[in-house]
Protein backbone atom coordinates (compact mmCIF):
# COMPACT_ATOMS: atom_id res chain seq x y z
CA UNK A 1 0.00 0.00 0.00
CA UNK A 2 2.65 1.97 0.28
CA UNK A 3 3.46 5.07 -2.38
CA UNK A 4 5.23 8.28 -3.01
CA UNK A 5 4.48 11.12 -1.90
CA UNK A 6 3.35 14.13 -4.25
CA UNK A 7 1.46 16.71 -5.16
CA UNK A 8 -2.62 15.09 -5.81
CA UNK A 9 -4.54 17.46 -7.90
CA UNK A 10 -8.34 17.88 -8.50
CA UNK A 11 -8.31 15.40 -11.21
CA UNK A 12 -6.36 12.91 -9.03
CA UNK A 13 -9.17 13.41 -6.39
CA UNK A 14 -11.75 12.71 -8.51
CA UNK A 15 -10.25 10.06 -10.19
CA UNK A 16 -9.65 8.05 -6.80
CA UNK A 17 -13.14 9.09 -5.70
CA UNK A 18 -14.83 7.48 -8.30
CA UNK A 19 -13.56 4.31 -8.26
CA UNK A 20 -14.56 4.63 -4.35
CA UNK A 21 -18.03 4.97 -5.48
CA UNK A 22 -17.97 8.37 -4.77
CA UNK A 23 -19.33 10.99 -7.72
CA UNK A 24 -18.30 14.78 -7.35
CA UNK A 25 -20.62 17.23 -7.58
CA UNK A 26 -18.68 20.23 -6.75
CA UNK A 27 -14.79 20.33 -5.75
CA UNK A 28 -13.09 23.90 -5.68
CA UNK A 29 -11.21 26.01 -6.92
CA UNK A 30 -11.10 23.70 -9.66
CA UNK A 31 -13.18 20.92 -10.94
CA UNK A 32 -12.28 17.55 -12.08
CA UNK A 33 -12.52 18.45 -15.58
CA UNK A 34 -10.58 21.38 -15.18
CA UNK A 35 -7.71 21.58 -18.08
CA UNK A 36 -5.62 23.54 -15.40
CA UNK A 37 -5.29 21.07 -11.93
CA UNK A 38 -3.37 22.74 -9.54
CA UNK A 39 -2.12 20.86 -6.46
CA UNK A 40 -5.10 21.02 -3.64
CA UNK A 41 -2.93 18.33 -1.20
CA UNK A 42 0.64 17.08 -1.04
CA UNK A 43 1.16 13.11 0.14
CA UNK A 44 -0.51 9.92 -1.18
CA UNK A 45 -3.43 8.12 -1.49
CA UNK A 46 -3.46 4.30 -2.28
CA UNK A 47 -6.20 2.40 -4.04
CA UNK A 48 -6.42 -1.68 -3.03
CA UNK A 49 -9.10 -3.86 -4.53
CA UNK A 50 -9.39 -6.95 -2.22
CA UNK A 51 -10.05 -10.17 -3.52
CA UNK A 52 -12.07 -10.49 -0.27
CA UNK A 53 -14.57 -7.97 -1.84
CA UNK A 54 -13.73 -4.49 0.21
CA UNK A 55 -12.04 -1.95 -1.08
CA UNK A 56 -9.22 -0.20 0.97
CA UNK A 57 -8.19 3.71 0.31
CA UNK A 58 -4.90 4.70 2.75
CA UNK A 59 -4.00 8.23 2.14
CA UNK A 60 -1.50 10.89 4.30
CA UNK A 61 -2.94 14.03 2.87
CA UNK A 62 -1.72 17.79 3.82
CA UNK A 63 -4.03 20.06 2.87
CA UNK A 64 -1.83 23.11 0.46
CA UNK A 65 -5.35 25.48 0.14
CA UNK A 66 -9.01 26.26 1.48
CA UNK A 67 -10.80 23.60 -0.71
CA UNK A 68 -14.66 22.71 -1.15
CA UNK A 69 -15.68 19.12 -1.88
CA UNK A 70 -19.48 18.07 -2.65
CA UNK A 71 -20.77 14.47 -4.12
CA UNK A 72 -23.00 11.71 -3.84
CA UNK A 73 -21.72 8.33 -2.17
CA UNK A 74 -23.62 5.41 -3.52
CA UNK A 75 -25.16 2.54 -1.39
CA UNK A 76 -22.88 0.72 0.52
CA UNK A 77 -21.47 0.17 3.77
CA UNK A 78 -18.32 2.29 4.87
CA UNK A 79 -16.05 2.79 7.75
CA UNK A 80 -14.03 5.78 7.93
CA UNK A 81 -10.53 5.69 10.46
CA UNK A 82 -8.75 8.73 11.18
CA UNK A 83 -5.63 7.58 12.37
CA UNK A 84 -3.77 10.94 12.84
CA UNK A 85 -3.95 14.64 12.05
CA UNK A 86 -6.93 17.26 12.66
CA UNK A 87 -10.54 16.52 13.08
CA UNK A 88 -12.35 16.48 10.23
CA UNK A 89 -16.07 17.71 9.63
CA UNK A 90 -18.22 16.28 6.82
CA UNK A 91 -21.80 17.35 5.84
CA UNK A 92 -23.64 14.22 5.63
CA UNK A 93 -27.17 14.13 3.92
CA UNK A 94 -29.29 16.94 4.00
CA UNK A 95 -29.03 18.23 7.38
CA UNK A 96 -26.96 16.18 9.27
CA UNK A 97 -23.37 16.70 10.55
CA UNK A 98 -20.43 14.09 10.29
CA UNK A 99 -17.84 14.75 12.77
CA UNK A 100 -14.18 12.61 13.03
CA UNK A 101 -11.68 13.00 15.68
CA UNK A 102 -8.14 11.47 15.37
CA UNK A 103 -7.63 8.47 16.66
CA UNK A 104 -11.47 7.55 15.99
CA UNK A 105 -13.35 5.48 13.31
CA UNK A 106 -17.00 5.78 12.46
CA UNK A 107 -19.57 3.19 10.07
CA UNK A 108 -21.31 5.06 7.52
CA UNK A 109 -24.30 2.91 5.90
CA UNK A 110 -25.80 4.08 2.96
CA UNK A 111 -29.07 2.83 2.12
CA UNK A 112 -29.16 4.68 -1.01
CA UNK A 113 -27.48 7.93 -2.48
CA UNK A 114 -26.59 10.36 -0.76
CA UNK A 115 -24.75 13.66 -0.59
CA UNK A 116 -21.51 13.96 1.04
CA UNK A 117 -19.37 17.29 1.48
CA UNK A 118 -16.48 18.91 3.16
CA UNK A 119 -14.52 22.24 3.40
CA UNK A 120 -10.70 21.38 4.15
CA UNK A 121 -8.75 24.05 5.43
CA UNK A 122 -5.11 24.94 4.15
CA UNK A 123 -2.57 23.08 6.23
CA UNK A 124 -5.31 20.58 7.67
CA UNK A 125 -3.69 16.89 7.37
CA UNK A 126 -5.20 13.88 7.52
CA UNK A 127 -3.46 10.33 7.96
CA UNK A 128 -6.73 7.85 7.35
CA UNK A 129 -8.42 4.88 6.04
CA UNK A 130 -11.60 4.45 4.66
CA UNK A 131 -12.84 1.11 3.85
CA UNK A 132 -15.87 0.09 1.27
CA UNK A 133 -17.87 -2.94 0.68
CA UNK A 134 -21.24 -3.55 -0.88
CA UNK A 135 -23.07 -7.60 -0.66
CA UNK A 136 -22.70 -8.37 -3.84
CA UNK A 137 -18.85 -7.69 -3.91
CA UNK A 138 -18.49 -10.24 -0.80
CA UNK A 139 -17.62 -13.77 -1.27
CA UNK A 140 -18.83 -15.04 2.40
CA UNK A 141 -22.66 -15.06 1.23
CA UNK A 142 -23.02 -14.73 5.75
CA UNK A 143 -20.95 -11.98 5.52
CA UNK A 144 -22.97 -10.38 3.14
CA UNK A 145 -26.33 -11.13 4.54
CA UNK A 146 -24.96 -9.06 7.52
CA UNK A 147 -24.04 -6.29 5.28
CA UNK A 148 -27.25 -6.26 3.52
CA UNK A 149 -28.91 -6.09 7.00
CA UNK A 150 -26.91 -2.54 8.01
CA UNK A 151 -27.88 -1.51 4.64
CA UNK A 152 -31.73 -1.52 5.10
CA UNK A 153 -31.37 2.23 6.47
CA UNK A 154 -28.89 5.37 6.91
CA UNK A 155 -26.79 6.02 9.21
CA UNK A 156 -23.98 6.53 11.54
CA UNK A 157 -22.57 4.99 14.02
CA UNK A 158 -19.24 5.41 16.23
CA UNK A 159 -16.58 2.68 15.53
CA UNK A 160 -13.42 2.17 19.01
CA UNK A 161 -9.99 1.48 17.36
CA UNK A 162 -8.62 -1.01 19.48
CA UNK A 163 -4.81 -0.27 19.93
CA UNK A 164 -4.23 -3.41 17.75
CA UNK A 165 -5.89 -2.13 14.97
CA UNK A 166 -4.74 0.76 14.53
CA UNK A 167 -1.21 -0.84 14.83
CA UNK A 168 -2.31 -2.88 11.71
CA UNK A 169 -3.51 0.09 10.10
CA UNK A 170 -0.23 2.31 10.78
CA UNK A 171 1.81 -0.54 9.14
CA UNK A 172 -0.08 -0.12 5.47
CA UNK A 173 2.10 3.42 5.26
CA UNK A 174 5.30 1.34 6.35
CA UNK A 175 7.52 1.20 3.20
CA UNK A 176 7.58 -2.48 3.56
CA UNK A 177 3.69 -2.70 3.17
CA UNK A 178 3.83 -3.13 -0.67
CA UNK A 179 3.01 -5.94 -3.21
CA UNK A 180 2.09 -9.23 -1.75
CA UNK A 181 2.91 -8.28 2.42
CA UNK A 182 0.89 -5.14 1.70
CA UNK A 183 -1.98 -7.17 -0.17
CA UNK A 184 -1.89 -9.41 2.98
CA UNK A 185 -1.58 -6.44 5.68
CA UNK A 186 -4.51 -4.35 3.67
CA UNK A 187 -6.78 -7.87 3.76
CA UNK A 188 -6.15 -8.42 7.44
CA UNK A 189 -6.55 -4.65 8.33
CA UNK A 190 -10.24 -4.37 6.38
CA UNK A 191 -11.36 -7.87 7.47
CA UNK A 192 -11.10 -7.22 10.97
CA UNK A 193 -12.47 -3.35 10.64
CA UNK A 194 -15.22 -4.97 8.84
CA UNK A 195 -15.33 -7.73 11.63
CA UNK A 196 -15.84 -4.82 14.35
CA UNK A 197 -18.57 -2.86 12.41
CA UNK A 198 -20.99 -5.83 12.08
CA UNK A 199 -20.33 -6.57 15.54
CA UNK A 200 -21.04 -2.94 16.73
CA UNK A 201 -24.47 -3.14 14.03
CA UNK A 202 -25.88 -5.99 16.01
CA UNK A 203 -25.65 -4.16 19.03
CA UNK A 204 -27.51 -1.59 17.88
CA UNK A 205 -30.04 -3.61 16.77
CA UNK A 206 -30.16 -5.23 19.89
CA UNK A 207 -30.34 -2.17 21.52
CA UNK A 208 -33.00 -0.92 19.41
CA UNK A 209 -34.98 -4.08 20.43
CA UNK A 210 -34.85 -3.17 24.01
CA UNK A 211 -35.90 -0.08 26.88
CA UNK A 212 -32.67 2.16 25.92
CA UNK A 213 -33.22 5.73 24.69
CA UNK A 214 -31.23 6.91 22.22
CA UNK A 215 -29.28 9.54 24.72
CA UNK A 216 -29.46 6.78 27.53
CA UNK A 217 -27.43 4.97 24.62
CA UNK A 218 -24.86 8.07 24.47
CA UNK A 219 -24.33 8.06 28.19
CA UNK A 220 -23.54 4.12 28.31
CA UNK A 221 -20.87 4.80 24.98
CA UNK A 222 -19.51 7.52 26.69
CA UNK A 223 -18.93 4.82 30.05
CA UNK A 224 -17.48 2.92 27.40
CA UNK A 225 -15.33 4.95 26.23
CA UNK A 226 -13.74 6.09 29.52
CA UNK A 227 -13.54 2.17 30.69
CA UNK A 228 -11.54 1.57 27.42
CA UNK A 229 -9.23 4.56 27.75
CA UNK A 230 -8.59 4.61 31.69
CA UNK A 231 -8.76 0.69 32.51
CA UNK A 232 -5.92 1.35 35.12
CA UNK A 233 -8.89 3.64 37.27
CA UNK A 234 -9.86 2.10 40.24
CA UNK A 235 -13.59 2.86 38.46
CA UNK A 236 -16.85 2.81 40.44
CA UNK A 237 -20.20 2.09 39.83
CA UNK A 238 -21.30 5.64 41.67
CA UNK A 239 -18.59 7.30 40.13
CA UNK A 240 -19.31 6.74 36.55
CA UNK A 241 -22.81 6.87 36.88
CA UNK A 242 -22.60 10.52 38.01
CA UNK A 243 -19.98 11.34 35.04
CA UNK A 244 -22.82 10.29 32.66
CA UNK A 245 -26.04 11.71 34.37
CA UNK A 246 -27.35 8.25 35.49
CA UNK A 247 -29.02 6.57 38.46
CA UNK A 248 -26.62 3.44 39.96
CA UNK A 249 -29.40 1.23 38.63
CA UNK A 250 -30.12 2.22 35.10
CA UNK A 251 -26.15 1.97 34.79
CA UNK A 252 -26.53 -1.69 35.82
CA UNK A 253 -29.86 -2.55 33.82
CA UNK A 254 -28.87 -0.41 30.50
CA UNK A 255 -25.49 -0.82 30.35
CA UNK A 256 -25.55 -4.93 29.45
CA UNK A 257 -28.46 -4.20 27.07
CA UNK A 258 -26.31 -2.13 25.29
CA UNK A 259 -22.89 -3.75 24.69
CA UNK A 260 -23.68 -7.02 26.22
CA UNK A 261 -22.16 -7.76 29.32
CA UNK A 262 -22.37 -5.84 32.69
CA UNK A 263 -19.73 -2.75 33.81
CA UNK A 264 -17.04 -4.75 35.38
CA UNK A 265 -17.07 -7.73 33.49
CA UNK A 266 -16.63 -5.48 30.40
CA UNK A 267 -13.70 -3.39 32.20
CA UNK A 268 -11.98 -7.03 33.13
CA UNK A 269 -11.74 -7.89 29.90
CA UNK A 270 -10.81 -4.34 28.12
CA UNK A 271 -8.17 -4.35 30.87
CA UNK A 272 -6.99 -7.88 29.76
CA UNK A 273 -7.72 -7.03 25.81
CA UNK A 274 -5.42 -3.88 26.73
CA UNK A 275 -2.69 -5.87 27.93
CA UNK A 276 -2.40 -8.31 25.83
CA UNK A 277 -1.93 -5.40 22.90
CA UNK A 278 0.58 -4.17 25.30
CA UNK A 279 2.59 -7.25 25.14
CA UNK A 280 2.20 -8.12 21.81
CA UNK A 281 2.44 -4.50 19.92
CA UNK A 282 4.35 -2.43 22.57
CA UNK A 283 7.23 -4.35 24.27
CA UNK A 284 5.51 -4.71 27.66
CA UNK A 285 6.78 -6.66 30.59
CA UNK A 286 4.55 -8.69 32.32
CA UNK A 287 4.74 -6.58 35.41
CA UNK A 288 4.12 -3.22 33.28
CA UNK A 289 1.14 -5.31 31.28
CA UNK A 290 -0.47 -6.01 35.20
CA UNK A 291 0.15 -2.70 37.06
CA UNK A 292 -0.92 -0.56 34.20
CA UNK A 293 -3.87 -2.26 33.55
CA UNK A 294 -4.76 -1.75 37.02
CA UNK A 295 -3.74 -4.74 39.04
CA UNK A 296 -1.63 -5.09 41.74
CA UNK A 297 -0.58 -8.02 41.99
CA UNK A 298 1.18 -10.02 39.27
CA UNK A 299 -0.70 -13.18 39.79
CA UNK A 300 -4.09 -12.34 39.79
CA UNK A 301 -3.06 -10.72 36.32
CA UNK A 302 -1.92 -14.03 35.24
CA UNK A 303 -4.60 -16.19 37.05
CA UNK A 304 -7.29 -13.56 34.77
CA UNK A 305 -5.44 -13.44 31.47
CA UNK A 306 -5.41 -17.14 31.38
CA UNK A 307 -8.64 -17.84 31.87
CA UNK A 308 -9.50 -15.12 29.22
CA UNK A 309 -7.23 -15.94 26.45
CA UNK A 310 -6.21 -19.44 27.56
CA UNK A 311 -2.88 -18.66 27.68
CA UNK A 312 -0.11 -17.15 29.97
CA UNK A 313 0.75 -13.77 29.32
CA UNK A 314 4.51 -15.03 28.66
CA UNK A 315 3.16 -16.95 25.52
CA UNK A 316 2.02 -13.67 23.80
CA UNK A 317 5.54 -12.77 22.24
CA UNK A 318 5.48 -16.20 20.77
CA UNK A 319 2.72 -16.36 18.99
């Protein structure tokens, strides 16, 4: 996946964009018929076709002028990652806002056409995914049952990057990521974005199916979202609820119905998930792995991790 970096012009733009499935409307100051294309970005952006049926766009993108982008995505099911760089701001549909922050992915199903539009500011840079599959390009015929199902309406819906994902991803703008190791990295990378999404879409539906507001939905995401990014906390039911503007026991009752599993049983194992992607991806002892997790002692670590993964922590480096 890996390319040069250069100046990418209108015409490159909307070039890439349409074999994304993505028609322009609008792009300023110049079209993509324009006989003059000056440079709007300097970087790269890399096209994959997957013989898995998803298509893959990596791009490092730094924005060189104020420029206006307006088209029409057709259906199909997409997840945008923003690895690194500014947050970026999309118009999405008539009347809705589409809002990504670094370090953040999001699923965008598209029933059917619809409009899709951005400013970018000189100087904004972007280092990001976005990934694209439709049922009929998916060989799994489960797979793309599952995909048909998101597909029945529009919509959005917030995507956690795991820290060994976005390891994966980083490595697609490694110069090593390029013919058949980059065909391999850019499968594995989609496939287990893809993986993620239909898991976080039957959720939803689940969620749908049951007592939980759509803002009581929010506040148990938000929970989520601090669990996943302070599992060292010595976290309390009280605690939290008050953070999100809950009772004790609609935390307890809502939060399983939403992602499936009670508070602590879902910090135990982001804690362990957490560790494990600090062993494997960031050099971590097993001491560091336990203590900044939020154990305290070393063999209760162990005893846990075990019985999660059904291995010892020392057998992560091996595998």
């Amino acid at each position: 996946m890996a390319a040069e970096n250069g100046a990418v012009t209108s015409t490159d733009m909307a070039e890439a964009a349409r074999t994304f499935g993505y028609q322009y409307t609008a792009l300023s100051p110049d079209g993509p018929s324009a006989t003059y294309a000056p440079a709007l970005f300097d970087g790269l952006v890399g096209l994959q076709s997957l013989p898995c049926g998803i298509s893959l766009c990596a791009s490092d993108l730094t924005s060189l002028q104020d420029s206006v982008h307006d088209g029409r995505v057709s259906r199909s099911l997409n997840i945008a990652v923003l690895l690194d760089g500014d947050p970026t701001e999309c118009a999405f549909g008539s009347r809705d806002r589409l809002e990504i922050n670094p370090g953040s992915a999001v699923i965008v199903s598209v029933a059917d056409g619809m409009r899709l539009g951005a400013h970018i500011r000189a100087g904004q840079r972007s280092r990001s995914l976005l990934i694209r599959t439709r049922p009929q390009d998916l060989m799994d015929d489960d797979v793309a049952d599952r995909v048909e199902t998101l597909l029945r309406s529009t919509a959005t819906l917030s995507l956690p990057i795991t820290p060994a994902a976005a390891h994966l991803a980083r490595e697609l703008f490694e110069p090593t990521a390029v013919g058949g190791i980059g065909r391999l990295l850019s499968e594995s990378c989609a496939l287990q974005f893809l993986a993620r999404a239909l898991i976080a879409g039957d959720v939803q539906k689940e969620e749908s199916n049951g007592s939980v507001s759509k803002r009581d939905r929010a506040k148990i995401l938000q929970i989520r979202d601090r669990l996943v990014a302070e599992p060292q906390s010595d976290h309390t039911l009280s605690d939290l609820a008050r953070e999100a503007g809950l009772s004790v026991s609609a935390l307890k009752t809502k939060f399983p119905l939403v992602l499936g599993q009670p508070v602590f049983a879902f910090l135990r194992d982001a804690r362990l998930q957490r560790a494990r992607d600090g062993i494997a991806f960031e050099g971590w002892t097993i001491s560091q792995a336990a203590y900044s997790v939020g154990y305290r002692h070393q063999s209760n670590f162990s005893i846990a991790f075990r019985r999660k993964f059904g291995i010892a922590p020392s057998e992560v480096r091996r595998l």
